[in-house]
PDB file of N, CA and C in Angstrom:
ATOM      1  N   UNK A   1      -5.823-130.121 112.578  1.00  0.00           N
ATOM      2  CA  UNK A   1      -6.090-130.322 113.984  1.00  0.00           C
ATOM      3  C   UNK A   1      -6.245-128.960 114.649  1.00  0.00           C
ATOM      4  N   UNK A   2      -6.948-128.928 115.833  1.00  0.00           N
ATOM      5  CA  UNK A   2      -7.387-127.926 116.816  1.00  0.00           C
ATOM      6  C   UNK A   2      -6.773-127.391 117.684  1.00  0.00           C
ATOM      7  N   UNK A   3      -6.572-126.356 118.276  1.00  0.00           N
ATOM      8  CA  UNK A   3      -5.759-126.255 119.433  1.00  0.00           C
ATOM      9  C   UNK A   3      -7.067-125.834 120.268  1.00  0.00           C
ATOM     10  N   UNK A   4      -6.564-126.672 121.231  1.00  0.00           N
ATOM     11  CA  UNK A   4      -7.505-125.773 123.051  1.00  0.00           C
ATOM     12  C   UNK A   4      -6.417-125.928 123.926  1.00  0.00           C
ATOM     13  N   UNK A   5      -6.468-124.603 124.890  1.00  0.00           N
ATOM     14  CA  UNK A   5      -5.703-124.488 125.862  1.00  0.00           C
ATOM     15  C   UNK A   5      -6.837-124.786 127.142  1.00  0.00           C
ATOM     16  N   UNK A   6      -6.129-125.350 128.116  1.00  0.00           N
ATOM     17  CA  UNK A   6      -6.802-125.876 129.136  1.00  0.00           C
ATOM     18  C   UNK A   6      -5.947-125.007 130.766  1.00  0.00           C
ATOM     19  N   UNK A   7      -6.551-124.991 131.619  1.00  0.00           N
ATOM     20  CA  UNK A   7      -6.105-124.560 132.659  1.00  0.00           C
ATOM     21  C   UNK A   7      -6.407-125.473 133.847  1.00  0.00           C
ATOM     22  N   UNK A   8      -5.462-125.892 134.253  1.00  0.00           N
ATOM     23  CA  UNK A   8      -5.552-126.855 135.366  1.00  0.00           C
ATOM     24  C   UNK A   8      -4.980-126.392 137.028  1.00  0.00           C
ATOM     25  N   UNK A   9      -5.605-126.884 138.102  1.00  0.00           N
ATOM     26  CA  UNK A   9      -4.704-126.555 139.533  1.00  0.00           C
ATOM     27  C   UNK A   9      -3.216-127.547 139.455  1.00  0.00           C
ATOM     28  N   UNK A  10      -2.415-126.960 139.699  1.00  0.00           N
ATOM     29  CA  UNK A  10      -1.101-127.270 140.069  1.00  0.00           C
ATOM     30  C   UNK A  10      -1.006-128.991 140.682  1.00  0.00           C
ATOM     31  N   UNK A  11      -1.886-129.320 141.286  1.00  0.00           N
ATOM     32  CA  UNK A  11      -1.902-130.780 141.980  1.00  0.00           C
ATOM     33  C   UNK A  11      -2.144-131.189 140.437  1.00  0.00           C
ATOM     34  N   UNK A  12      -3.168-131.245 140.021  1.00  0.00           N
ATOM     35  CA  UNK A  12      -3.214-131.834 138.572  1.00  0.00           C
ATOM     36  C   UNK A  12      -2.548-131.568 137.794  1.00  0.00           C
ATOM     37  N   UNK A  13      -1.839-130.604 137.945  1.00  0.00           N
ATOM     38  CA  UNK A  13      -0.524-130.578 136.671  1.00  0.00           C
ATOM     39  C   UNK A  13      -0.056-131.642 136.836  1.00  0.00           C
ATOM     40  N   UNK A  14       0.575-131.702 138.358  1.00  0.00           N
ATOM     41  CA  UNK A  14       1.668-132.748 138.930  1.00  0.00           C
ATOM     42  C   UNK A  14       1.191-134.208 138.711  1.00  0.00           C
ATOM     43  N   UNK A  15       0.120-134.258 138.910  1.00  0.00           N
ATOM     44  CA  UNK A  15      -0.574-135.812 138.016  1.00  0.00           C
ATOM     45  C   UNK A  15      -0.665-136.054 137.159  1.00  0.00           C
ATOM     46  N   UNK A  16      -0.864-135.188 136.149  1.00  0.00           N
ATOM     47  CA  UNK A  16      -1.054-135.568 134.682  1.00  0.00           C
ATOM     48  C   UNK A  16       0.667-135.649 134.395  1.00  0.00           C
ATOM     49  N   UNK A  17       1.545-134.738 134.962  1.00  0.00           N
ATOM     50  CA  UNK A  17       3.219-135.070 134.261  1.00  0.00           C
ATOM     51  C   UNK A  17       3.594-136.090 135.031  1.00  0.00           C
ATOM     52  N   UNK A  18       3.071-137.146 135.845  1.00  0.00           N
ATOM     53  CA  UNK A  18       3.322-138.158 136.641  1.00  0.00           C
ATOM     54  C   UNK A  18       2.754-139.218 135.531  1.00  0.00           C
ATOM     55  N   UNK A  19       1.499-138.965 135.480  1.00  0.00           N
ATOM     56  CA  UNK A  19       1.000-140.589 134.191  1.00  0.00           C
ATOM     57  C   UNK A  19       1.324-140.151 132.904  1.00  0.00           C
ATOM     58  N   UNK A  20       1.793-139.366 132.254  1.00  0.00           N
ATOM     59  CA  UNK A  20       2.796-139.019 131.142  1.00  0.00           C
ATOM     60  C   UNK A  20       3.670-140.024 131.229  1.00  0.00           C
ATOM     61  N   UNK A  21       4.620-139.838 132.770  1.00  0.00           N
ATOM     62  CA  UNK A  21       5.798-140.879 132.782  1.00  0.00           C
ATOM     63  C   UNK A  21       5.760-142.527 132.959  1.00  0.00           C
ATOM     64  N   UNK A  22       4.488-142.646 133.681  1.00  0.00           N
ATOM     65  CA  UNK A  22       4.004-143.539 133.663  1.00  0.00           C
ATOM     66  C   UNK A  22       3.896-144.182 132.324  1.00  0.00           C
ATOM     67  N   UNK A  23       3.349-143.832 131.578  1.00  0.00           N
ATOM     68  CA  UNK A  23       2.501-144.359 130.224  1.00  0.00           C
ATOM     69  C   UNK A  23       3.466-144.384 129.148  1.00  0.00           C
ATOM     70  N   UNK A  24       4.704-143.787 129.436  1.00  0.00           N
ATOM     71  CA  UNK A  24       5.613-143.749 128.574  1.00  0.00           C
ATOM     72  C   UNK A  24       5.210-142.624 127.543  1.00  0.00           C
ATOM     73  N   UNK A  25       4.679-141.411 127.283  1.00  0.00           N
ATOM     74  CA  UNK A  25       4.223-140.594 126.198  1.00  0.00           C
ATOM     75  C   UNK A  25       5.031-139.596 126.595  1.00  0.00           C
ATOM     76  N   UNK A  26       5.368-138.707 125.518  1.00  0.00           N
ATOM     77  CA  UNK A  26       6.060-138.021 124.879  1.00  0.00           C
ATOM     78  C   UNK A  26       5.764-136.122 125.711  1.00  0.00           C
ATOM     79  N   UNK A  27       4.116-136.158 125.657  1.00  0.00           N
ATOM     80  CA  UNK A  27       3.932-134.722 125.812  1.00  0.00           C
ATOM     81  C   UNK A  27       2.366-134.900 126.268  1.00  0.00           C
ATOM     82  N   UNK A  28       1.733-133.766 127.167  1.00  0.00           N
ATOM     83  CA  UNK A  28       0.354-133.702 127.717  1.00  0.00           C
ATOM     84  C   UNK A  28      -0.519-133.898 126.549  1.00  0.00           C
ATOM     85  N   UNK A  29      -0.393-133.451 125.421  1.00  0.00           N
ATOM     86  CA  UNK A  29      -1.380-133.688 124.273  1.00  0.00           C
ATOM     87  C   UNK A  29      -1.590-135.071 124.326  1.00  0.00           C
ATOM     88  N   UNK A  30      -0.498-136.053 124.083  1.00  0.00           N
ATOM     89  CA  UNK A  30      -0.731-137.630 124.026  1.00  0.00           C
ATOM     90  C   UNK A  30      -1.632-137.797 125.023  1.00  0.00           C
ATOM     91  N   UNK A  31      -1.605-137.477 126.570  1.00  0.00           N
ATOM     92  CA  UNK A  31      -2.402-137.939 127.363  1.00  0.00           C
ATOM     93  C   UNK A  31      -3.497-137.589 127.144  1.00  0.00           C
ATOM     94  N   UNK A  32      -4.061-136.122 126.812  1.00  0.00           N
ATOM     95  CA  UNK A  32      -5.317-135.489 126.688  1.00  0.00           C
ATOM     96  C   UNK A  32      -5.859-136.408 125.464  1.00  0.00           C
ATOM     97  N   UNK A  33      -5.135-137.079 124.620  1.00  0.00           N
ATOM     98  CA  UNK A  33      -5.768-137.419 123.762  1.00  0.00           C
ATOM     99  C   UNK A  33      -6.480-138.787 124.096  1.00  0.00           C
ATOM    100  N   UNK A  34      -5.510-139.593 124.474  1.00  0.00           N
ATOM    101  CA  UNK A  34      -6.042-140.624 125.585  1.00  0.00           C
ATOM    102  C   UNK A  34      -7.108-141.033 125.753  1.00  0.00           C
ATOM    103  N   UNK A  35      -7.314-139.745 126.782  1.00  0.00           N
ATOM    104  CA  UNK A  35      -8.419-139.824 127.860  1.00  0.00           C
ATOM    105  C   UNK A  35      -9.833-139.644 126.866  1.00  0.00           C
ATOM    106  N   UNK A  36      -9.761-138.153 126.075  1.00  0.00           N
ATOM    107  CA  UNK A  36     -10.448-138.369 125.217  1.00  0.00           C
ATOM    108  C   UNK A  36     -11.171-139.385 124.289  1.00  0.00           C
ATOM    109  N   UNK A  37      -9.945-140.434 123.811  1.00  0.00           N
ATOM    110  CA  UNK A  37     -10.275-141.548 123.147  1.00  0.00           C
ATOM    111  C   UNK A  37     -11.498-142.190 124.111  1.00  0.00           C
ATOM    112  N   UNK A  38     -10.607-142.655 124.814  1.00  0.00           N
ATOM    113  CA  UNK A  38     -11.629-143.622 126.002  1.00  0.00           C
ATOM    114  C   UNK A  38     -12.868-142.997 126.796  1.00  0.00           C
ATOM    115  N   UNK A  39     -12.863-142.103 126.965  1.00  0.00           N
ATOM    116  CA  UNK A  39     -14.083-141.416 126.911  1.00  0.00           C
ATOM    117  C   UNK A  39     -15.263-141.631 125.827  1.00  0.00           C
ATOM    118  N   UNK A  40     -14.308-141.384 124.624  1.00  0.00           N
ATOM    119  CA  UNK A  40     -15.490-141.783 123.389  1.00  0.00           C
ATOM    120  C   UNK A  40     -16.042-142.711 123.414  1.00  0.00           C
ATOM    121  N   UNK A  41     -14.827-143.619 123.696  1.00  0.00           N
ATOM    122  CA  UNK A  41     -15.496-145.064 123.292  1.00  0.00           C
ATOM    123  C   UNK A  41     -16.322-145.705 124.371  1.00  0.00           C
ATOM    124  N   UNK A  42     -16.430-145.205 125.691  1.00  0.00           N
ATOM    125  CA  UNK A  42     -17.327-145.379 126.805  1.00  0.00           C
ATOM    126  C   UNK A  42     -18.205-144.848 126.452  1.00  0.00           C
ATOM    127  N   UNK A  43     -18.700-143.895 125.754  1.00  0.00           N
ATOM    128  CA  UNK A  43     -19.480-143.592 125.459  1.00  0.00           C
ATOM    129  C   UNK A  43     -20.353-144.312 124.255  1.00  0.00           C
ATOM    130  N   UNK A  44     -19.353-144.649 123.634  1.00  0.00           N
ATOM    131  CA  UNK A  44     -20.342-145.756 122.436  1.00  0.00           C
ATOM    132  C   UNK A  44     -20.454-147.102 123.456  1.00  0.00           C
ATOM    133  N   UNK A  45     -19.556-147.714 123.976  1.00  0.00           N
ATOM    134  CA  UNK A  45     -19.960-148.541 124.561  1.00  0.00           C
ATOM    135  C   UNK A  45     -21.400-148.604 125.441  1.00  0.00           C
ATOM    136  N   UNK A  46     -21.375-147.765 126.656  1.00  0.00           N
ATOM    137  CA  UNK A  46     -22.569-147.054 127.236  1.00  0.00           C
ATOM    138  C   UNK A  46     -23.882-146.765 126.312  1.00  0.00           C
ATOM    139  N   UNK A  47     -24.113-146.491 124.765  1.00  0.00           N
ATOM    140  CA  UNK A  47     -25.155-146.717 123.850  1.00  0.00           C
ATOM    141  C   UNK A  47     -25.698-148.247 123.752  1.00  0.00           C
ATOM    142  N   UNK A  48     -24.630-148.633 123.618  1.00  0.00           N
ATOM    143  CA  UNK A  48     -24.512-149.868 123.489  1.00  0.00           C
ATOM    144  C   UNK A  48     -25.289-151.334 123.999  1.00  0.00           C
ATOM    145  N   UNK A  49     -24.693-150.926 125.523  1.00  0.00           N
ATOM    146  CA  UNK A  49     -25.189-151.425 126.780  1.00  0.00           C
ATOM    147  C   UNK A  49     -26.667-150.958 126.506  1.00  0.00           C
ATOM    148  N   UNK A  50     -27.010-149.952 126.625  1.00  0.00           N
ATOM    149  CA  UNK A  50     -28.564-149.224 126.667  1.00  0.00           C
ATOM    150  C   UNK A  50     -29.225-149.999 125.993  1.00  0.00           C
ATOM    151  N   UNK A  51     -28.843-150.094 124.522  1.00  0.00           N
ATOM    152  CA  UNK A  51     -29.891-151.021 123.512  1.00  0.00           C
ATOM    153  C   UNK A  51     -30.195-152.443 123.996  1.00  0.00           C
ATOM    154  N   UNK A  52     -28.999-153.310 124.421  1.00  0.00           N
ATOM    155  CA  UNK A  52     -29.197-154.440 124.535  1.00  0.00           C
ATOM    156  C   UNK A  52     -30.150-154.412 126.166  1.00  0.00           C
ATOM    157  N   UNK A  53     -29.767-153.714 127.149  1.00  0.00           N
ATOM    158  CA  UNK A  53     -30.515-153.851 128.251  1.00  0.00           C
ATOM    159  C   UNK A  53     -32.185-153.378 127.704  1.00  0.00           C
ATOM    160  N   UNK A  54     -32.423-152.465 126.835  1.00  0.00           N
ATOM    161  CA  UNK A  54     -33.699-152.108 126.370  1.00  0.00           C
ATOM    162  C   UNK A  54     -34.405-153.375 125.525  1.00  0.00           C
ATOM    163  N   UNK A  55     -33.643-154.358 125.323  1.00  0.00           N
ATOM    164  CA  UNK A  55     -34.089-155.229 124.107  1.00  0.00           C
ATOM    165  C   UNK A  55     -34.242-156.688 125.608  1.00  0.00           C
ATOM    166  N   UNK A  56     -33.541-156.381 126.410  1.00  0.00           N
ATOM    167  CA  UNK A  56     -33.819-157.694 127.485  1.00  0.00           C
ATOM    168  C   UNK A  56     -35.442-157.026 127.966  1.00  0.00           C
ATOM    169  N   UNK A  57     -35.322-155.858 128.689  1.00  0.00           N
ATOM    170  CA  UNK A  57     -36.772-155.354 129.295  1.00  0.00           C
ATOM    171  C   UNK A  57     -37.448-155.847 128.854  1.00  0.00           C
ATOM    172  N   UNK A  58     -37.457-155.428 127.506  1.00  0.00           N
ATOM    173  CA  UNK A  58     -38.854-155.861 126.462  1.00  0.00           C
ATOM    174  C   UNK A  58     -38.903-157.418 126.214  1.00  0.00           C
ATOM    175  N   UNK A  59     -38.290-158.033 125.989  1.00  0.00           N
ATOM    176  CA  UNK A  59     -38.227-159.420 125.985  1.00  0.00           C
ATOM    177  C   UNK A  59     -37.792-159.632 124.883  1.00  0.00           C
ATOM    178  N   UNK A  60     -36.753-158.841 124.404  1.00  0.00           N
ATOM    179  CA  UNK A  60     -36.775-158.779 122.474  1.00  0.00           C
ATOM    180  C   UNK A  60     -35.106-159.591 122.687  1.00  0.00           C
ATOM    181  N   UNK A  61     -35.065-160.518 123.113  1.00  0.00           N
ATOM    182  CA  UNK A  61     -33.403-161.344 122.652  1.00  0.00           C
ATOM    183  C   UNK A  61     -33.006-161.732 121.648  1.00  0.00           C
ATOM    184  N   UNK A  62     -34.537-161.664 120.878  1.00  0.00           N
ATOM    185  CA  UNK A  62     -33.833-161.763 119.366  1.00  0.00           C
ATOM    186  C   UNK A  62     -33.235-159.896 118.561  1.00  0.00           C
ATOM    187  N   UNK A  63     -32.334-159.979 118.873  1.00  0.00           N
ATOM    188  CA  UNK A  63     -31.951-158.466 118.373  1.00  0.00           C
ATOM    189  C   UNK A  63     -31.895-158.511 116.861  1.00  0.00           C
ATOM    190  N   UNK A  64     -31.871-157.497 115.719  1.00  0.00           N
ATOM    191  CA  UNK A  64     -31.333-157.670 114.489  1.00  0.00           C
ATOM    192  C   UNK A  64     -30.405-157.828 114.247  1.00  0.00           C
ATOM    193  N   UNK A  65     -29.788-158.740 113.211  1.00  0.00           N
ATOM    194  CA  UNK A  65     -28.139-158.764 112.649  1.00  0.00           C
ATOM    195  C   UNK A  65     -27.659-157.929 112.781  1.00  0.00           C
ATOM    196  N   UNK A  66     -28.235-156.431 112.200  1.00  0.00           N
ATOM    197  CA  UNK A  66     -27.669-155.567 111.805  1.00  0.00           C
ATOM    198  C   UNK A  66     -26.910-154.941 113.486  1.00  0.00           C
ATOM    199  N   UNK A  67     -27.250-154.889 113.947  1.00  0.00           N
ATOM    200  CA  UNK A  67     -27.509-154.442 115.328  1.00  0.00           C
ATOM    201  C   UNK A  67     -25.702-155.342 115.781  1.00  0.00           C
ATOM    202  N   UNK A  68     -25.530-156.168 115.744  1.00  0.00           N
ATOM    203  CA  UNK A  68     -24.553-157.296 116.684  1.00  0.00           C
ATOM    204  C   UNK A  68     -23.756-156.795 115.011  1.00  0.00           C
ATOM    205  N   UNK A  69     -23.682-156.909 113.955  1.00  0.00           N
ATOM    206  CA  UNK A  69     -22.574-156.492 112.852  1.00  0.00           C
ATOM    207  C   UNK A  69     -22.211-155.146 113.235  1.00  0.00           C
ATOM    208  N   UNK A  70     -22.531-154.132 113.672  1.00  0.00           N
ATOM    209  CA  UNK A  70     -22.167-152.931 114.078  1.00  0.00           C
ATOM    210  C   UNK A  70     -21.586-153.201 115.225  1.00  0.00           C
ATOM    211  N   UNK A  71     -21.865-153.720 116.473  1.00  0.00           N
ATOM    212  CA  UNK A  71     -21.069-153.713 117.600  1.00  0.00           C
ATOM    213  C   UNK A  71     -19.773-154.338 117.332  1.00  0.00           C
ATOM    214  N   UNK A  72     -19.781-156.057 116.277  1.00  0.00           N
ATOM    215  CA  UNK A  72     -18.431-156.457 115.991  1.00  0.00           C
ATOM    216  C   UNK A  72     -17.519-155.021 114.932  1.00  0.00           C
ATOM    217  N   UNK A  73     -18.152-154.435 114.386  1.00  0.00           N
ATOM    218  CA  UNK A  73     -17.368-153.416 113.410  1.00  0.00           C
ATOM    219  C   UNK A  73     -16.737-152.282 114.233  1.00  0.00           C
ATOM    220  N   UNK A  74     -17.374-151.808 115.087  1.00  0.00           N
ATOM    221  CA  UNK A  74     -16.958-151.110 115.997  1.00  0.00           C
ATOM    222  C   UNK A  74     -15.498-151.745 116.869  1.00  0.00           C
ATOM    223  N   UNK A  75     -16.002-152.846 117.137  1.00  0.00           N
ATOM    224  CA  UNK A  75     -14.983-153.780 118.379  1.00  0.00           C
ATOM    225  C   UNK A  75     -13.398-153.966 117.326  1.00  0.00           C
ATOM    226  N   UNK A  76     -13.955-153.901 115.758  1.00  0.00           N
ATOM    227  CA  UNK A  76     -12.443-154.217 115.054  1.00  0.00           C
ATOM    228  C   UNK A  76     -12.032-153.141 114.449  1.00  0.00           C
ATOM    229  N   UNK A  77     -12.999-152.225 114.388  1.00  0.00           N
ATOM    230  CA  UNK A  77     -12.028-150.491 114.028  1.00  0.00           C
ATOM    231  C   UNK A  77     -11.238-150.316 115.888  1.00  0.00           C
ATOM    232  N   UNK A  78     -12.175-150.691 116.269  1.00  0.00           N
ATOM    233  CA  UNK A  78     -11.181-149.664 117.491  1.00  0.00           C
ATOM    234  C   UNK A  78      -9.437-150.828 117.962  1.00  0.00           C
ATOM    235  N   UNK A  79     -10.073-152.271 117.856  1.00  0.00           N
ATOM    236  CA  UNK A  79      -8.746-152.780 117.949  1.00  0.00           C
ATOM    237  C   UNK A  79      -7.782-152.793 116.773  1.00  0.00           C
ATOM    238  N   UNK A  80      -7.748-151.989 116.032  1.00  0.00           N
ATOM    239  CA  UNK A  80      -7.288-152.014 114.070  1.00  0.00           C
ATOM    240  C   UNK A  80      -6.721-150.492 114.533  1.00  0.00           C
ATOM    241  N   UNK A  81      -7.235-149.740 115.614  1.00  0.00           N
ATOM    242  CA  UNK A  81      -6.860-148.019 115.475  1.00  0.00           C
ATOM    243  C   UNK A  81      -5.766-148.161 116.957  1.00  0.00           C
ATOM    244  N   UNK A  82      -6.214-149.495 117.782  1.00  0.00           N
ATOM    245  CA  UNK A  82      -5.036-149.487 119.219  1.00  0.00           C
ATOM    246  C   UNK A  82      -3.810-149.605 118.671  1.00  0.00           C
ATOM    247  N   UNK A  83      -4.183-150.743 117.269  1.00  0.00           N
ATOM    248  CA  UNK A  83      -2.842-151.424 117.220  1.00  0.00           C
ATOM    249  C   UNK A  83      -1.863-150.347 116.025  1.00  0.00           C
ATOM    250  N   UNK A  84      -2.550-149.906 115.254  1.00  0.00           N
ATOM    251  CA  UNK A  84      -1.939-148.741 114.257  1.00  0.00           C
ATOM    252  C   UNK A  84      -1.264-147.980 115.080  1.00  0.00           C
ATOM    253  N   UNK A  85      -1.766-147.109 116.272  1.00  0.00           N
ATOM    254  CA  UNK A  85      -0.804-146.538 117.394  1.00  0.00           C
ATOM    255  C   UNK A  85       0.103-147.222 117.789  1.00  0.00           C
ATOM    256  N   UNK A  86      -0.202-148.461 118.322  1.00  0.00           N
ATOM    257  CA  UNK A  86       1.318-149.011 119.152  1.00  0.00           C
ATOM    258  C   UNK A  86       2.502-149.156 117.797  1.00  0.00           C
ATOM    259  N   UNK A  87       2.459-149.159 117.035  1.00  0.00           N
ATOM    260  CA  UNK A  87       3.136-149.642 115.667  1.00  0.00           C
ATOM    261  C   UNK A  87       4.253-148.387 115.807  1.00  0.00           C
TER     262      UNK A  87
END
């Protein structure tokens, strides 16, 4: 693993060690990691969205299998990686 140091204003310190306590986590890394996560995955999600709204435009509702087997594979790694954490 990586280290980055980050520099934040003082109000955001005080927020981020506020949803620390909130969230029940241990240390700012847990949170940074977090956010990160969900970021990612908005971001695959947001691909996501794109294809299928690109496949309505066009009139294409018939999408490929392959296409809807990747979104379910995705949908059960990421609930298979929530639940390995809460464990």
């Amino acid at each position: 693993m990586s280290t980055v140091q980050i520099t934040i204003p003082e109000p955001l310190q005080q927020f981020v060690i506020s949803r620390i306590a909130e969230l029940g986590l241990d240390c700012p890394e847990q949170y940074f990691e977090k956010l990160l996560e969900a970021d990612q995955h908005r971001k695959i999600d947001d691909y996501y969205m794109k294809k299928v709204r690109e496949a309505i435009d066009h009139d294409e509702w018939v999408v490929a299998d392959e296409f809807w087997k990747q979104i379910d594979e995705n949908t059960r790694s990421r609930r298979n990686s929530r639940k390995a954490k809460a464990e």
